[in-house]
N, C-alpha and C. Protein backbone atom coordinates (compact mmCIF):
# COMPACT_ATOMS: atom_id res chain seq x y z
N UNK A 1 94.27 96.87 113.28
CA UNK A 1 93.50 97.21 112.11
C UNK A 1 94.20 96.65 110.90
N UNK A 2 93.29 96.11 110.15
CA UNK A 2 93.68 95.28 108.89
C UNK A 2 94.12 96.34 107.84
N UNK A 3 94.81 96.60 107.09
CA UNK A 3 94.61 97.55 105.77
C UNK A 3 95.35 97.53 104.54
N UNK A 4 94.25 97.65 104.16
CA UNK A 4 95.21 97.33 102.70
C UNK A 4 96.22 98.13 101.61
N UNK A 5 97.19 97.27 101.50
CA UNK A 5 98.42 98.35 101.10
C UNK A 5 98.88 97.71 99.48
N UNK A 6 98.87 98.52 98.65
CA UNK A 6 98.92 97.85 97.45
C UNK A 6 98.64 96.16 96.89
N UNK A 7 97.36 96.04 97.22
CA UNK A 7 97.11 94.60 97.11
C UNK A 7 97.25 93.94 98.22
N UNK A 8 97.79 94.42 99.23
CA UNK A 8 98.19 93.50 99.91
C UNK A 8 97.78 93.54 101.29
N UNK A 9 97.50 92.63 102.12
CA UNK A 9 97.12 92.58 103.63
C UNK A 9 98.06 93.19 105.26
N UNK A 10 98.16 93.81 105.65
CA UNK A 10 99.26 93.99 106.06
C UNK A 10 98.59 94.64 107.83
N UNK A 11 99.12 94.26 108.64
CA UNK A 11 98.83 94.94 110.04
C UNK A 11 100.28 95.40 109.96
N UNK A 12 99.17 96.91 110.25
CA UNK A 12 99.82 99.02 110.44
C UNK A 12 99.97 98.95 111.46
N UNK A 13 98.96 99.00 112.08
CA UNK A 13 98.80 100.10 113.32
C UNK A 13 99.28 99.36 115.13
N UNK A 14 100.18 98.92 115.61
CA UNK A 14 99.90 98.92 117.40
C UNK A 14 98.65 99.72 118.07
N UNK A 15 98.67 100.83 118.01
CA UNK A 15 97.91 101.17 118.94
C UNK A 15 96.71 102.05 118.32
N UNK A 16 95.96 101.98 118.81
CA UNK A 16 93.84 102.48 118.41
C UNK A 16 94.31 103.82 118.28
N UNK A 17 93.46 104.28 116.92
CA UNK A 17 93.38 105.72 116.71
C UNK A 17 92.14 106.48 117.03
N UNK A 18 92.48 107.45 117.77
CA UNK A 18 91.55 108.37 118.10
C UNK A 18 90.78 110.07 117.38
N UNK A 19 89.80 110.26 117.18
CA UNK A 19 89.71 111.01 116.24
C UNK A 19 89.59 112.39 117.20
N UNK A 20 90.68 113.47 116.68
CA UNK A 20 90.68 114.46 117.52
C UNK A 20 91.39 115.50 116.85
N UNK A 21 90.41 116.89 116.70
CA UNK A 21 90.87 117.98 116.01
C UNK A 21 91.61 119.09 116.81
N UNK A 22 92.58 119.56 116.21
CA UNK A 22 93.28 120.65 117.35
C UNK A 22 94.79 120.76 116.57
N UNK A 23 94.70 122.36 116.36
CA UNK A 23 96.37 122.93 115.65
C UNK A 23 97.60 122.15 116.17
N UNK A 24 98.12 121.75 115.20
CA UNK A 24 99.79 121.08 115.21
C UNK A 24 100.49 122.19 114.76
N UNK A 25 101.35 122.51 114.84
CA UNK A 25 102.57 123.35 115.15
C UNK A 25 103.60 122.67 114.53
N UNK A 26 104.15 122.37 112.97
CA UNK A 26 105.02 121.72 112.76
C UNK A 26 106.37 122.29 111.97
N UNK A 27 107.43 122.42 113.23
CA UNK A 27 108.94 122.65 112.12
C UNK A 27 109.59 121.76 111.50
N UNK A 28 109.61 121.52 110.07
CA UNK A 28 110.68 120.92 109.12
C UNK A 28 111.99 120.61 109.62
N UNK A 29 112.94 119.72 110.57
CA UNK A 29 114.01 119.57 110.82
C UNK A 29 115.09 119.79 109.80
N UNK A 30 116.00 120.68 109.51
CA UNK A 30 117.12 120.69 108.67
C UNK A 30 116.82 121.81 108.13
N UNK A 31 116.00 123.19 108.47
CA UNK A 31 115.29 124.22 107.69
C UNK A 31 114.68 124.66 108.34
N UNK A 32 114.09 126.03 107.66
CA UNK A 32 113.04 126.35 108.61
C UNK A 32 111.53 126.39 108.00
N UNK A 33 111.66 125.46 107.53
CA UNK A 33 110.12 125.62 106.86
C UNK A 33 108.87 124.82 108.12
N UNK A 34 107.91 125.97 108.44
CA UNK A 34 107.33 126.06 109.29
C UNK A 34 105.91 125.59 108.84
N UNK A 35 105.00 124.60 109.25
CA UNK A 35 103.99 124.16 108.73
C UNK A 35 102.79 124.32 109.85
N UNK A 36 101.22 124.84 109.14
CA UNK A 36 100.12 124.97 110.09
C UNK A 36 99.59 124.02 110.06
N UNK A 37 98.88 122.80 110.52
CA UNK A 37 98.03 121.79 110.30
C UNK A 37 97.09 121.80 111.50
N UNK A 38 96.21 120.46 111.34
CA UNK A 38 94.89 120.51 112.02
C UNK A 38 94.74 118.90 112.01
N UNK A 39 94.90 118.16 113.41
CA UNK A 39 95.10 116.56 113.56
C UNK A 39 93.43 116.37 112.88
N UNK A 40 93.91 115.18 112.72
CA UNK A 40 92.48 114.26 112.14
C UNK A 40 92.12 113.34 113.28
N UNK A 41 93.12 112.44 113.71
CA UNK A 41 93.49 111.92 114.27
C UNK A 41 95.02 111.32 115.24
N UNK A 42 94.82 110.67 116.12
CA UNK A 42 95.96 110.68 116.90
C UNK A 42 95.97 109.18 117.94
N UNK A 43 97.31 108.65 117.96
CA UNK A 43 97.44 107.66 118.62
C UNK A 43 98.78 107.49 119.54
N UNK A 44 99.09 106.30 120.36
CA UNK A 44 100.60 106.80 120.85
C UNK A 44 101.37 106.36 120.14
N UNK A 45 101.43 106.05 118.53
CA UNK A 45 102.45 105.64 118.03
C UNK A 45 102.52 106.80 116.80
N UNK A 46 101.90 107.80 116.85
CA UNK A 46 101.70 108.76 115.63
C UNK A 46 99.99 109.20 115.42
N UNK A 47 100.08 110.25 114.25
CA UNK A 47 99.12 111.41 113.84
C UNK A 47 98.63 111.18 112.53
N UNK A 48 97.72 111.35 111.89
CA UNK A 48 97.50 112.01 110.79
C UNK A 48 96.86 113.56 111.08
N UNK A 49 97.60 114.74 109.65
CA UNK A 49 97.33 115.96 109.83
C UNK A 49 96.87 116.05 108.67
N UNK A 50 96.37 117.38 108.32
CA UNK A 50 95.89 117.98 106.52
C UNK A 50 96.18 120.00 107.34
N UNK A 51 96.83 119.92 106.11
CA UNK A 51 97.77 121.59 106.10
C UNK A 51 97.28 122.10 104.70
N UNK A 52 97.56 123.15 104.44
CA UNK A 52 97.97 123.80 103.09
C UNK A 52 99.00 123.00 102.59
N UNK A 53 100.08 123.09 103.53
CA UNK A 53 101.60 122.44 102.74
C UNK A 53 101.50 120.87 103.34
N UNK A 54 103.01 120.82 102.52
CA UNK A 54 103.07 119.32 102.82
C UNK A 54 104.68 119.27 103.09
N UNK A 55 104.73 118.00 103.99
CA UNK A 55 105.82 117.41 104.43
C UNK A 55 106.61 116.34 103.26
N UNK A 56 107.35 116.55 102.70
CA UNK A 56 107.82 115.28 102.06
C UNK A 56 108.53 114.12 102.87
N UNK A 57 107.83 112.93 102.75
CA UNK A 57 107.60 111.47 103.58
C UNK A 57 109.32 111.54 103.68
N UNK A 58 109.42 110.68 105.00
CA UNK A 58 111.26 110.67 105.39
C UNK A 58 111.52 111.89 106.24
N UNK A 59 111.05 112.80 106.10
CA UNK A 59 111.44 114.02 106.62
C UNK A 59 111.26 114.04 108.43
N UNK A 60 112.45 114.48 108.91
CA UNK A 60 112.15 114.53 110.38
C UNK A 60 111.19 116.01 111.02
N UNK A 61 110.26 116.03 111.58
CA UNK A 61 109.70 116.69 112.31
C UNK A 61 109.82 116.81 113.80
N UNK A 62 109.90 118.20 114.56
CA UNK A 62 109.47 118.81 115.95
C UNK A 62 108.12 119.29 115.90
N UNK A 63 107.02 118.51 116.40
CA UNK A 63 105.66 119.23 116.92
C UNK A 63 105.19 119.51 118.00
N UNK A 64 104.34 120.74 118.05
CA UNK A 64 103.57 121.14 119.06
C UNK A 64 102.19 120.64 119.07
N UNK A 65 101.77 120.07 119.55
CA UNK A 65 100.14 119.43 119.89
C UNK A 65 99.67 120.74 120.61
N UNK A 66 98.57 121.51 120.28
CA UNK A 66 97.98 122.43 120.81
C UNK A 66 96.91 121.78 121.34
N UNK A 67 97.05 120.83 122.15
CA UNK A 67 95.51 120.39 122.89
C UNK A 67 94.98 121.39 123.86
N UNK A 68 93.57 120.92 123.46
CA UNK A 68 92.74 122.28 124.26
C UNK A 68 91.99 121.61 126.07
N UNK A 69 93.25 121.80 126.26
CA UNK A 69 93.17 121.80 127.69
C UNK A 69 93.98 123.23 127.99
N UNK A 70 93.96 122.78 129.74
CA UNK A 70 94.91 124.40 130.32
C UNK A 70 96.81 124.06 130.08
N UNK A 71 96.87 123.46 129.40
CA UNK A 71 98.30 123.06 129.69
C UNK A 71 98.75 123.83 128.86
N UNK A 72 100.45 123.78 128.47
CA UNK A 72 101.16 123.84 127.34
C UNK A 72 100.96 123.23 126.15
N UNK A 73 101.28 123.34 125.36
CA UNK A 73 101.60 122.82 124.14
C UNK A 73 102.02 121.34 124.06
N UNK A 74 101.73 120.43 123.89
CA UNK A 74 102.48 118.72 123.82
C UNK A 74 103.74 118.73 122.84
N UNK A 75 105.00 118.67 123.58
CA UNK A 75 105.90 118.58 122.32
C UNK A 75 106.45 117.24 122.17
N UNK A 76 106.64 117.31 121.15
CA UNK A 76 107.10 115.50 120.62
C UNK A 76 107.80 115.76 119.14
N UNK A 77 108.42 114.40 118.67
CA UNK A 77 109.14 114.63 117.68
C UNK A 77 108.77 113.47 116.46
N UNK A 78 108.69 113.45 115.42
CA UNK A 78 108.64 112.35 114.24
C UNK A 78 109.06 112.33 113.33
N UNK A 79 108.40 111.36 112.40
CA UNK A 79 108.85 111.62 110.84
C UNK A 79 108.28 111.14 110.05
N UNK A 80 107.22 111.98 108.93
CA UNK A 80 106.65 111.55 107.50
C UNK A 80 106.26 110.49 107.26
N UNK A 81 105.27 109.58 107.51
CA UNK A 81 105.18 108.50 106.77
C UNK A 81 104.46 108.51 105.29
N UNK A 82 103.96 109.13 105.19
CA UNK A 82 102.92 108.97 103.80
C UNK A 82 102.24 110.39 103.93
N UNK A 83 101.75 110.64 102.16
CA UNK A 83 101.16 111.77 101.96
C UNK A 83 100.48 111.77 100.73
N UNK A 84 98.95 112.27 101.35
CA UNK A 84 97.97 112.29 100.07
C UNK A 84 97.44 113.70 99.89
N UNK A 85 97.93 113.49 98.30
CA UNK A 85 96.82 115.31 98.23
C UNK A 85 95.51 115.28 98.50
N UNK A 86 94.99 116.47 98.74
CA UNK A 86 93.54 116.42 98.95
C UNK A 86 92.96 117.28 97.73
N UNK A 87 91.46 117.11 97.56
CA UNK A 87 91.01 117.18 96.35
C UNK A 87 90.96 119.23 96.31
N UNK A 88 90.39 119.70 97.79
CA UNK A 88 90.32 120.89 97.94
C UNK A 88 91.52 121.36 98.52
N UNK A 89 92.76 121.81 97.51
CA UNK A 89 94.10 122.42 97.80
C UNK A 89 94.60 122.53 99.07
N UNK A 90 95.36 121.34 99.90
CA UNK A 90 95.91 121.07 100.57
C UNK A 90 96.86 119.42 100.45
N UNK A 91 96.85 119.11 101.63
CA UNK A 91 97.40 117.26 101.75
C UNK A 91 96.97 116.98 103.27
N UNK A 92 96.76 115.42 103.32
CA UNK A 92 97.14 115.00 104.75
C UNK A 92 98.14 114.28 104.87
N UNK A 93 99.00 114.21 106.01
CA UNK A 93 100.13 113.16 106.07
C UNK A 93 99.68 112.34 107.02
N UNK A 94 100.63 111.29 107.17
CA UNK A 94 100.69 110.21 108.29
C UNK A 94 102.11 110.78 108.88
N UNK A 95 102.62 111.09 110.51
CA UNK A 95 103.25 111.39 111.13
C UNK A 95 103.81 110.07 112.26
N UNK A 96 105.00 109.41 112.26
CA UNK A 96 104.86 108.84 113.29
C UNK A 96 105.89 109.14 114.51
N UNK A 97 105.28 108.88 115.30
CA UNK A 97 106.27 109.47 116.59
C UNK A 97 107.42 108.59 116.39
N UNK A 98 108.33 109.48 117.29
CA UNK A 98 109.98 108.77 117.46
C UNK A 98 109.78 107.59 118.64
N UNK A 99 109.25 107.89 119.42
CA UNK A 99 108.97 107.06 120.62
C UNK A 99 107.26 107.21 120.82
N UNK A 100 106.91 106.11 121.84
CA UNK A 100 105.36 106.14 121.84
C UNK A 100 105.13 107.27 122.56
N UNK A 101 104.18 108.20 122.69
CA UNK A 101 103.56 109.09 123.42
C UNK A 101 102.15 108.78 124.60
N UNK A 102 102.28 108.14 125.21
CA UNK A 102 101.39 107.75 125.64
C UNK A 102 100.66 109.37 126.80
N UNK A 103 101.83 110.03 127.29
CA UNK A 103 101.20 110.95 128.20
C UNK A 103 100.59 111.95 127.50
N UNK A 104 101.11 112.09 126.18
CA UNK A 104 100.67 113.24 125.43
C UNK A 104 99.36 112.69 125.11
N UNK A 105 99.08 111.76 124.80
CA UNK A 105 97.58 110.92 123.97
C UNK A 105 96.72 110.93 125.33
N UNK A 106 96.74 111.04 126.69
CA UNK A 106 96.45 110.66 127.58
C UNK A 106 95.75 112.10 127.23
N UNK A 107 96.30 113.30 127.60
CA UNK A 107 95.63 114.67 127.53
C UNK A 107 94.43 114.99 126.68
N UNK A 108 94.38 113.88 125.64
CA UNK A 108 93.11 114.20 124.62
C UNK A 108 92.01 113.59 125.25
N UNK A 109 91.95 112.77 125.82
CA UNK A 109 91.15 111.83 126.47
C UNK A 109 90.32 112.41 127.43
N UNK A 110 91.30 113.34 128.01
CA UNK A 110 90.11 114.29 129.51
C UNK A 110 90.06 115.78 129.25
């Protein structure tokens, strides 16, 4: 996907994003500030979420993927890429994984 980043042309993304809603579970690494969110979307290289709060970009994250299957929780780990407020009092971020997730992305699928 092509997108444009301050003027400029730039390929983001490796891998296709999928649009899929379902509670993230996110702890702040270095603290305990504990965050509720709700995916927008999801791929195996990272997430976008929208919370009440917000992550400040850089920041390392531990998440829980609450996919609604019978399983557990998907845990995986990242960190902050970008963050926009939203107009009705919240933000969404961009999240990207530490490593690709491919088994976890697999679970949204069936």
């Amino acid at each position: 996907m092509v997108e444009k980043v301050r003027g400029l042309e730039e390929e983001r993304r490796m891998f296709e994003r999928i649009k899929a809603g379902f509670p993230v579970d996110i702890l702040v690494t270095g603290g305990a500030e504990e965050i509720k969110a709700e995916s927008l979307d999801v791929s195996a290289g990272g997430m976008s979420v929208v919370s009440r709060r917000k992550a400040d970009v850089g920041k390392n994250l531990k998440l829980w993927l609450n996919i609604q299957d019978k399983h557990k929780p998907f845990y995986t780990q990242g960190k902050v890429r970008w963050v926009r407020p939203l107009e009705e009092s919240g933000f969404r971020f961009g999240i990207e994984f530490d490593k690709p997730e491919f088994m976890g992305v697999s679970r949204i699928l069936y």
